[in-house]
N, C-alpha and C. Protein backbone atom coordinates (compact mmCIF):
# COMPACT_ATOMS: atom_id res chain seq x y z
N UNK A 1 0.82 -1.21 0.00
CA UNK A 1 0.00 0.00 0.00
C UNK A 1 0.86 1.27 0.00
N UNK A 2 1.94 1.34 0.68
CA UNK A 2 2.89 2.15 0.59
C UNK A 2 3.17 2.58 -0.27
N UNK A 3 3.62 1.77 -1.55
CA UNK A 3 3.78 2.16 -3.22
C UNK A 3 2.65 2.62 -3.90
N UNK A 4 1.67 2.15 -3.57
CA UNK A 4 0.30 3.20 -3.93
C UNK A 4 0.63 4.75 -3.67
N UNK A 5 0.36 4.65 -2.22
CA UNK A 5 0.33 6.28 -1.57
C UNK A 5 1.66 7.16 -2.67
N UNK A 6 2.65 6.13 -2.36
CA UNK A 6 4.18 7.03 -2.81
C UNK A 6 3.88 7.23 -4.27
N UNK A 7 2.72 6.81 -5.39
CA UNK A 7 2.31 7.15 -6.91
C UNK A 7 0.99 7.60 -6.42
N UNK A 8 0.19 7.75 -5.74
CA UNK A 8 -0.77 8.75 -5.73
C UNK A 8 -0.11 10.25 -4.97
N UNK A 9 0.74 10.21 -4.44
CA UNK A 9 1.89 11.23 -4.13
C UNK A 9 2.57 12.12 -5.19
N UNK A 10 2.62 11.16 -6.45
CA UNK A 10 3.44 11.60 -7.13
C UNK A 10 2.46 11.85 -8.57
N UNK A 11 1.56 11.56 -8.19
CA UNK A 11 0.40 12.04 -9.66
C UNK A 11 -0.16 13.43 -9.20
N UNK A 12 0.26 13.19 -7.95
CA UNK A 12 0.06 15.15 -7.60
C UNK A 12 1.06 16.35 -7.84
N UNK A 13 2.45 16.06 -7.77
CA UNK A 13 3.63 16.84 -8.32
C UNK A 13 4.30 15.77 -9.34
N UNK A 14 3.80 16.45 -10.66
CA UNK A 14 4.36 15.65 -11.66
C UNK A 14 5.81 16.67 -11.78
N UNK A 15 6.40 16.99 -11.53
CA UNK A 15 7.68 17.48 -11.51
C UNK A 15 8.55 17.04 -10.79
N UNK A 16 7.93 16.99 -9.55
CA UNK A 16 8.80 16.55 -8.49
C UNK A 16 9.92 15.43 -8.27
N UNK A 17 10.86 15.80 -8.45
CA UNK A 17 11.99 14.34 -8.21
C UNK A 17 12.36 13.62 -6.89
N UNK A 18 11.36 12.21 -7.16
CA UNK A 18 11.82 11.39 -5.71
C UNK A 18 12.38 9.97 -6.49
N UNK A 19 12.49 9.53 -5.03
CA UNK A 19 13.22 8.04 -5.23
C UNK A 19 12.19 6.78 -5.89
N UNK A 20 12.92 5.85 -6.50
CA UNK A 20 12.23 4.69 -7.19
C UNK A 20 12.39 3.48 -6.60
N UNK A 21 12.54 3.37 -5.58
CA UNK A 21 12.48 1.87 -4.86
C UNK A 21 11.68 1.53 -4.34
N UNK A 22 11.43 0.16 -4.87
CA UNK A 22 9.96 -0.11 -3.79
C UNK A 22 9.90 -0.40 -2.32
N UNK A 23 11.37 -0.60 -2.38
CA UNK A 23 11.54 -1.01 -0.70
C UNK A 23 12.16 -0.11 -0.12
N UNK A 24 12.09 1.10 -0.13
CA UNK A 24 11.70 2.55 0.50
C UNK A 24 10.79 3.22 0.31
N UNK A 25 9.48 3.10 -0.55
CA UNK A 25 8.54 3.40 -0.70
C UNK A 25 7.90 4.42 0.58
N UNK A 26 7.73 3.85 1.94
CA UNK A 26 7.82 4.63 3.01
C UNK A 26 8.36 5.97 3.62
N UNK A 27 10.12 5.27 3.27
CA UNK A 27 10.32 6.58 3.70
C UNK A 27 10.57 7.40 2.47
N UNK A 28 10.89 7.42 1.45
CA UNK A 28 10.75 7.87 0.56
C UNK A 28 9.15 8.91 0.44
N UNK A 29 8.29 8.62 0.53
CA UNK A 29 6.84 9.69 0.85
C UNK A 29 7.02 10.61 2.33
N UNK A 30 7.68 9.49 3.19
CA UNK A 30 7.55 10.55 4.68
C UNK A 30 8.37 11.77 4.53
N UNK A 31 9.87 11.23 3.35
CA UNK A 31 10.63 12.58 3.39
C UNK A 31 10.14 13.54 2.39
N UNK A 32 9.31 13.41 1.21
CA UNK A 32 8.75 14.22 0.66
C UNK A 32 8.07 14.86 0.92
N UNK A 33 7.21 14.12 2.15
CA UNK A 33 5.92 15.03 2.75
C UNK A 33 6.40 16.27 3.12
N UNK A 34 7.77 15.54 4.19
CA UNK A 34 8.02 16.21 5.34
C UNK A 34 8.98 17.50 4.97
N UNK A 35 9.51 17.63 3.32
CA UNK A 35 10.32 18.39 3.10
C UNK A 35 9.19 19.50 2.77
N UNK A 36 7.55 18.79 1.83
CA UNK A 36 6.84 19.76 1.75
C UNK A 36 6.25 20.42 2.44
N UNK A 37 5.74 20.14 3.60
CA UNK A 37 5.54 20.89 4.71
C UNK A 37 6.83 21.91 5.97
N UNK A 38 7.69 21.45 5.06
CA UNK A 38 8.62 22.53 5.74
C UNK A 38 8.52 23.22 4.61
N UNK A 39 8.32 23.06 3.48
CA UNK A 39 8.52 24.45 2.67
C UNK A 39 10.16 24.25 2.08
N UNK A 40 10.71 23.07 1.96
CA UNK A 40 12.15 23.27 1.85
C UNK A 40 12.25 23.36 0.34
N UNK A 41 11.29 23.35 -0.48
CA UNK A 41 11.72 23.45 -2.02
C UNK A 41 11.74 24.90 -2.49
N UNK A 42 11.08 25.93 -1.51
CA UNK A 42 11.43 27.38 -1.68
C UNK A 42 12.62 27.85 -1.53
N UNK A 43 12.65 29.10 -1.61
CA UNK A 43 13.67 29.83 -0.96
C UNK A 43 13.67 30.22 0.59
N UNK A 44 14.50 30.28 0.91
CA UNK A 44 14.20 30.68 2.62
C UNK A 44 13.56 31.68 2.60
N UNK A 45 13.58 32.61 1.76
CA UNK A 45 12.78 33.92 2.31
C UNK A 45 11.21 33.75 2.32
N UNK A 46 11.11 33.15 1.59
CA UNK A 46 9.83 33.14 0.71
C UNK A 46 8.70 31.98 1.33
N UNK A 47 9.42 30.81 2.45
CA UNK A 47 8.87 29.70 2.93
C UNK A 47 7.93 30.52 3.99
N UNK A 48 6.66 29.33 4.11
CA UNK A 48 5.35 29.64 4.27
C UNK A 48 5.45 28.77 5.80
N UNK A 49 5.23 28.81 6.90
CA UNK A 49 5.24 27.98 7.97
C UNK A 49 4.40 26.85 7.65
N UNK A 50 4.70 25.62 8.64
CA UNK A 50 4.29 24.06 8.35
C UNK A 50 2.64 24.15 8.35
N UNK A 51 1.90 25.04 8.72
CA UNK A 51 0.48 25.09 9.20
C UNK A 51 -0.67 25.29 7.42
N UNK A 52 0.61 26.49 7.36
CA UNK A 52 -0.02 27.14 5.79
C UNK A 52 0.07 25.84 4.68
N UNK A 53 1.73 25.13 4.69
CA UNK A 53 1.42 23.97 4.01
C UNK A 53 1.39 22.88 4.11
N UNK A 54 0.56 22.30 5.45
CA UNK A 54 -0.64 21.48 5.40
C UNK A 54 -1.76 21.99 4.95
N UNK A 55 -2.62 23.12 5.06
CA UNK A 55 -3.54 23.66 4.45
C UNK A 55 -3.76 23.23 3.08
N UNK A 56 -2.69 23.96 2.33
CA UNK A 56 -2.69 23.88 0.67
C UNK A 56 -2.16 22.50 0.31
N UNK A 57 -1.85 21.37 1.37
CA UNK A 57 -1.29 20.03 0.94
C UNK A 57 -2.63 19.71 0.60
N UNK A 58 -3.59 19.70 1.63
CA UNK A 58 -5.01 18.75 1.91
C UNK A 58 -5.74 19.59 1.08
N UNK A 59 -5.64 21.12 0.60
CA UNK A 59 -6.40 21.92 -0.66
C UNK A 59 -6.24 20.61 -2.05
N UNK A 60 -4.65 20.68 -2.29
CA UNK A 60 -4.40 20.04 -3.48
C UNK A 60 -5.02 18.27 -3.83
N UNK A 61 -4.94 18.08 -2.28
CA UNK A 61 -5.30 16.33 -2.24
C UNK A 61 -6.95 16.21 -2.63
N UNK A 62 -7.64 16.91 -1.99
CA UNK A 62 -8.98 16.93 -1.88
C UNK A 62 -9.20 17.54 -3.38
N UNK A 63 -8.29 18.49 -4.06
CA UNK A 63 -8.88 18.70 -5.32
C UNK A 63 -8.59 17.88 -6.21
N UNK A 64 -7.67 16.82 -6.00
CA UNK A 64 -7.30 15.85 -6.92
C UNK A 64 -8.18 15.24 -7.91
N UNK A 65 -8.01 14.13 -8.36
CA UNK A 65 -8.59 13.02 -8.92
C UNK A 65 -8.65 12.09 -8.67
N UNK A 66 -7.97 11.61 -7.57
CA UNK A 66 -7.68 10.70 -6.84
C UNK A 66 -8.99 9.94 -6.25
N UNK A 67 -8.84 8.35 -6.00
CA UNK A 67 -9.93 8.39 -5.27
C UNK A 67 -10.28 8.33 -3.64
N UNK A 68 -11.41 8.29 -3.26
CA UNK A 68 -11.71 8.69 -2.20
C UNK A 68 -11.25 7.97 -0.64
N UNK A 69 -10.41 7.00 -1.13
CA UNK A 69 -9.32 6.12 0.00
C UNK A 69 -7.93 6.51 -0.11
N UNK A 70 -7.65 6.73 -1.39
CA UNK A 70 -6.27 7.47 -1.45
C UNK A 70 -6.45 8.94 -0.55
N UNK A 71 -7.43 9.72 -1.12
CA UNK A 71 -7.02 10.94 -0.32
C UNK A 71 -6.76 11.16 0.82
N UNK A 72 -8.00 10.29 1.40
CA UNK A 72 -8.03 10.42 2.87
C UNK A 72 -6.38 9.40 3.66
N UNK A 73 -5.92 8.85 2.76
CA UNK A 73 -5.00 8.48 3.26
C UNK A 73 -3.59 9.29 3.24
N UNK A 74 -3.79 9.79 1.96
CA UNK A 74 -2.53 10.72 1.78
C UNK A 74 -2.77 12.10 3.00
N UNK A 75 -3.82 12.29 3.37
CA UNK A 75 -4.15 13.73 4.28
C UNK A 75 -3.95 12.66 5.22
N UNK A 76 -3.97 11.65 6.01
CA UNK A 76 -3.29 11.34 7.52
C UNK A 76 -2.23 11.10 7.44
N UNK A 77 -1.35 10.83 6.21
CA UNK A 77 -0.12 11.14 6.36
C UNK A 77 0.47 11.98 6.48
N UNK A 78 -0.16 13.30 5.94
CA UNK A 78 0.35 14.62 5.92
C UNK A 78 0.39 15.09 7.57
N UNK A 79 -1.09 14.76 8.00
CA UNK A 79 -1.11 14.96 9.72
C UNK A 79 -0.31 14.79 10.02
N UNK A 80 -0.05 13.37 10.09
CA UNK A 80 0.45 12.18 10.85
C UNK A 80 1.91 13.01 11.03
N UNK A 81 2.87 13.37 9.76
CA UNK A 81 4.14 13.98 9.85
C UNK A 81 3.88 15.12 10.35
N UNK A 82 2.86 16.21 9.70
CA UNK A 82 2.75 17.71 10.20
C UNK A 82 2.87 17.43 11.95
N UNK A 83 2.54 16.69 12.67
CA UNK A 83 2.26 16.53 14.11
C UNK A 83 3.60 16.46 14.56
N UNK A 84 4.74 15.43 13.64
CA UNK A 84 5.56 15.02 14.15
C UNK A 84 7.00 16.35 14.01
N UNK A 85 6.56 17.43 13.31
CA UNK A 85 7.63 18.49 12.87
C UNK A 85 7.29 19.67 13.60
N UNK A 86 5.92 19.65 13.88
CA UNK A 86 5.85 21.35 14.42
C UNK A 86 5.79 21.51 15.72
């Protein structure tokens, strides 16, 4: 299920460059999450605190296409880390 989340993860930033293993699949999504909710793909000046992007994480998830078990799973992961950083 892990490799699910980590390609329904990644059908949301089609730009984004992560890792291809299936047997990091895990942490491979936790560090993406967790870099996106710090905001680390900005510039320092310009980064938004962890609160603002969880907001616009669970904006983008919920506007997806995704379906309705993926989302809700990809948004408790987002929690799940947002809890564990701020």
């Amino acid at each position: 299920m892990n490799q699910d989340l980590l390609n329904g993860y990644r059908s949301l930033w089609k730009n984004r460059q992560l890792g291809e293993t299936a047997e990091n699949s895990e942490a491979i999504l936790i560090d993406a999450i967790s870099r996106e909710l710090k905001d680390e793909n900005s510039h320092p000046r310009i980064r938004k605190p962890p609160a603002d992007k969880l907001y616009l994480a669970v904006k983008r998830i919920s506007d997806s296409n995704l379906n309705g078990e993926m989302k809700l799973k990809l948004i408790e992961k987002h929690i799940e880390i947002y809890e564990s950083i701020k």
